[in-house]
Every structure is written in structure tokens, then in C-alpha cells.
N, C-alpha and C. Protein backbone atom coordinates (compact mmCIF):
# COMPACT_ATOMS: atom_id res chain seq x y z
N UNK A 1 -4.26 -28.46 -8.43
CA UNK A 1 -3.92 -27.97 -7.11
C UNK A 1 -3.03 -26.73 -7.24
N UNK A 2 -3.76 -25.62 -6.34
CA UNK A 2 -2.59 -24.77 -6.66
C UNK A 2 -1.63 -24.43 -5.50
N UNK A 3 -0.14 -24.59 -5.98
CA UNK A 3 1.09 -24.01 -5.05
C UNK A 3 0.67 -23.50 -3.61
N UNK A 4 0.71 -23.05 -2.53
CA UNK A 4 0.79 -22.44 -1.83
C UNK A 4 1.99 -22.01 -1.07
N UNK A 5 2.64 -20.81 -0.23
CA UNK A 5 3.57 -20.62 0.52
C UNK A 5 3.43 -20.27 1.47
N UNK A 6 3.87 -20.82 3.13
CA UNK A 6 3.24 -20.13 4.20
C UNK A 6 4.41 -19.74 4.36
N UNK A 7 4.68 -18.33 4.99
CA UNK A 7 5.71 -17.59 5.63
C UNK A 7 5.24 -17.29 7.42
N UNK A 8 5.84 -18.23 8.43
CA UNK A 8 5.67 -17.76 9.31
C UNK A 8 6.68 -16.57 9.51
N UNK A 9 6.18 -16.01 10.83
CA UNK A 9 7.23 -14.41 11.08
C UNK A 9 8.58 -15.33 11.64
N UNK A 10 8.42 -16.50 12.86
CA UNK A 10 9.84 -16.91 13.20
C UNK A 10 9.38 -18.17 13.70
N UNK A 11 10.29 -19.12 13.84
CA UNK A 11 9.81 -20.66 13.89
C UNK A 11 11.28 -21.00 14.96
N UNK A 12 11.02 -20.87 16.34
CA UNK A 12 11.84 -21.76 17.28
C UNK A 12 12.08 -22.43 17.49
N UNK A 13 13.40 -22.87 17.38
CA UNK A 13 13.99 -24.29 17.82
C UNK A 13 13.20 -25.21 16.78
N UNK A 14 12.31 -24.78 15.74
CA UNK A 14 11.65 -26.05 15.08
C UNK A 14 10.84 -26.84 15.96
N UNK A 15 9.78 -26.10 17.09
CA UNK A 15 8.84 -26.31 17.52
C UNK A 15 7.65 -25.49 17.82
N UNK A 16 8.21 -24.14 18.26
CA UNK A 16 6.96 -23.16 18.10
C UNK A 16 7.06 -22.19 16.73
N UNK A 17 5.99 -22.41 16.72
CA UNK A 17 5.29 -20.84 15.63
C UNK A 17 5.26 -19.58 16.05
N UNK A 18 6.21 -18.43 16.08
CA UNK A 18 5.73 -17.27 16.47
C UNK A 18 5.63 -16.38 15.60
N UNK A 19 4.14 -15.64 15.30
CA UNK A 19 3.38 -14.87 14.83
C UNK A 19 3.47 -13.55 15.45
N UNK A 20 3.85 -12.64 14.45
CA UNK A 20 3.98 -11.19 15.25
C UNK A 20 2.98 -10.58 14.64
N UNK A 21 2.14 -9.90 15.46
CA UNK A 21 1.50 -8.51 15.00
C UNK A 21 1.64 -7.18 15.49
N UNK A 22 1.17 -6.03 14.94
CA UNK A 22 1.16 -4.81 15.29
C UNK A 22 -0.40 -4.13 15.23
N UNK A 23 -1.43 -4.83 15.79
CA UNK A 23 -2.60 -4.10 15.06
C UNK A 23 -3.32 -3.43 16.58
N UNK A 24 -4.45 -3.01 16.16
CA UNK A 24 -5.08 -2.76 17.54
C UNK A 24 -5.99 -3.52 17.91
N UNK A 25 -6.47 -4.56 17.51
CA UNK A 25 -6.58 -6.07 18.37
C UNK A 25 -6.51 -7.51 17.39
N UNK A 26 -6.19 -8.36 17.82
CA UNK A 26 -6.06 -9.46 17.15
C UNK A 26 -7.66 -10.25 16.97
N UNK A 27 -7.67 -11.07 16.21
CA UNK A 27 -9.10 -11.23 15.69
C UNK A 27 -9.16 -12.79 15.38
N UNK A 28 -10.50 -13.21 14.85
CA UNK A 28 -10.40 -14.96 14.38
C UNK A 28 -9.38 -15.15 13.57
N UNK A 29 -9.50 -14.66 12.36
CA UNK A 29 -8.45 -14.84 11.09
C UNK A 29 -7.19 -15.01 11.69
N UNK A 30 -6.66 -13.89 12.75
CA UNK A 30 -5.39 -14.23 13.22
C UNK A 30 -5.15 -15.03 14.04
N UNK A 31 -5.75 -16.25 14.64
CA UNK A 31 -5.87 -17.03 15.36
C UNK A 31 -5.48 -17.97 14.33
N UNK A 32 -6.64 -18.32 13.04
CA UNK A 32 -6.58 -19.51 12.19
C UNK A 32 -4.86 -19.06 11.11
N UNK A 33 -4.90 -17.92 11.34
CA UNK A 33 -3.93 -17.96 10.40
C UNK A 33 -2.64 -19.03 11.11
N UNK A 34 -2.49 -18.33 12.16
CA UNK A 34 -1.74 -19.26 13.11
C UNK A 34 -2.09 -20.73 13.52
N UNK A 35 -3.30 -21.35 13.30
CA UNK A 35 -3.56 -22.33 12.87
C UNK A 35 -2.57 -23.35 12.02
N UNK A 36 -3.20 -22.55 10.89
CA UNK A 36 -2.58 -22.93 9.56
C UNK A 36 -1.31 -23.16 9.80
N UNK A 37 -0.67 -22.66 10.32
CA UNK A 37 0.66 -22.59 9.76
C UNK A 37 1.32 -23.76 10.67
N UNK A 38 0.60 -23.89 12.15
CA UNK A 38 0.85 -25.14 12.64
C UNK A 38 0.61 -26.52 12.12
N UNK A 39 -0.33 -26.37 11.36
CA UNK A 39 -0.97 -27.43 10.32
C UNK A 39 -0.08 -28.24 9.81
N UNK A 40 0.58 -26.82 8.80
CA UNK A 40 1.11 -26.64 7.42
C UNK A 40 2.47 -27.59 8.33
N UNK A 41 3.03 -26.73 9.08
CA UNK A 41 4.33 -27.37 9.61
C UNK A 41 4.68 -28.52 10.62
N UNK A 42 3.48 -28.92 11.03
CA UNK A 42 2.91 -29.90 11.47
C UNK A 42 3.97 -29.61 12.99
N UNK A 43 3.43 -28.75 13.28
CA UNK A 43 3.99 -28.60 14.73
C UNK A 43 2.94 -28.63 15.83
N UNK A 44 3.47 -28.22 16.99
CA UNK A 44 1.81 -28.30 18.35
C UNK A 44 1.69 -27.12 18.73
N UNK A 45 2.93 -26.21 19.09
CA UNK A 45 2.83 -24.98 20.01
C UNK A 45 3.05 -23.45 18.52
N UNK A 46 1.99 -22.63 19.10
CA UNK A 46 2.49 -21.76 18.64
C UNK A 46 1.77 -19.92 19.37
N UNK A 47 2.47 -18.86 19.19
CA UNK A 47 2.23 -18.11 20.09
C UNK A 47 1.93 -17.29 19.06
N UNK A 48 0.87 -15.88 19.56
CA UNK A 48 0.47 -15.50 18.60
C UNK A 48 0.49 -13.62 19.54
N UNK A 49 1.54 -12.99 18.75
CA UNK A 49 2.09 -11.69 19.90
C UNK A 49 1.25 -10.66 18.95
N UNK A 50 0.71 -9.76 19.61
CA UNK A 50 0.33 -8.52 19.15
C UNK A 50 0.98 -7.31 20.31
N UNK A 51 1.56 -6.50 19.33
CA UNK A 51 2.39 -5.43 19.82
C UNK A 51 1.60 -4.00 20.32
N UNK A 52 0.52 -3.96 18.89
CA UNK A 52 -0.34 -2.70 18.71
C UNK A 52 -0.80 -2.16 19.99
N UNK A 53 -1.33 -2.63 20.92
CA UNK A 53 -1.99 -2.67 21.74
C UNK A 53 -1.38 -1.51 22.91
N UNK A 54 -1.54 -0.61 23.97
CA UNK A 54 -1.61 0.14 25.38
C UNK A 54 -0.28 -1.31 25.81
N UNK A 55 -0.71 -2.58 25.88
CA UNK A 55 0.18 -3.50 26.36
C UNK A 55 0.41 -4.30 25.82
N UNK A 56 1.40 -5.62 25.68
CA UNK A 56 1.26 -6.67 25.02
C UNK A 56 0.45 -7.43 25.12
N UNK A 57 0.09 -7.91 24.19
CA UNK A 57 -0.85 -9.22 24.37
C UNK A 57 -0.73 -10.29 23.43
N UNK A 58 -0.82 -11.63 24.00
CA UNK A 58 -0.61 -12.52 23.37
C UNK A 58 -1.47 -13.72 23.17
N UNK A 59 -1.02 -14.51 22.38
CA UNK A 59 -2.12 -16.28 22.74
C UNK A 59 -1.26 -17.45 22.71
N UNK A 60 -1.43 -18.07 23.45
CA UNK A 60 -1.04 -19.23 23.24
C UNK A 60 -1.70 -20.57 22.34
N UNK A 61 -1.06 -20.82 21.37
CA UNK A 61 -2.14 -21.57 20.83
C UNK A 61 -1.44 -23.53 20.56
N UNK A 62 -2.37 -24.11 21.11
CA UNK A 62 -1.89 -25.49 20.49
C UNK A 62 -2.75 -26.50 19.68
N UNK A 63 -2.30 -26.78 19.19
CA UNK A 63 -2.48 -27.99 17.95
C UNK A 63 -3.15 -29.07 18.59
């Protein structure tokens, strides 16, 4: 088995996952990545911000 390390961007209160991006649109991968990491940390809520964008945009994602 090999090691793995997830680095979320910031973890609230030790219930949500928040995932920051800067791209010009968010995509599957960045959805599952944020997945994962709810998985990994066995949490329910997590939000998934992209900055890049004319406006913000975000997701809400749960477990």
C-alpha cells in the first residue's frame, strides 16, 4: 500500500472542507477531488470556491 497525503486548502470548525480555486472553470476532477478529501476525513459538507471566474462561483458539495 502506498502512503498517501491529502492537503485540503482549509477545514472549518472540523466539519466543512473548503477547496479554493483560481481557474477559469471548475471541472469533474475538481468536484471528486473534493470528494476525496471528504472521504479521506470522513466529513459530510464541503464547498468547493473558484475565484478565476468574471464572478464567484461555487459548489456545495455533500457526502
Amino acid at each position: 500500500m502506498l502512503p498517501h497525503k491529502y492537503q485540503a486548502d482549509v477545514i472549518i470548525n472540523d466539519k466543512i472542507v473548503l477547496e479554493i480555486k483560481a481557474i477559469t472553470a471548475l471541472t469533474d476532477s475538481h468536484l471528486r477531488q473534493t470528494l476525496n478529501y471528504l472521504a479521506v476525513l470522513k466529513l459530510k459538507v464541503g464547498l468547493l470556491v473558484n475565484f478565476g471566474q468574471d464572478s464567484l462561483k461555487y459548489k456545495r458539495i455533500i457526502l
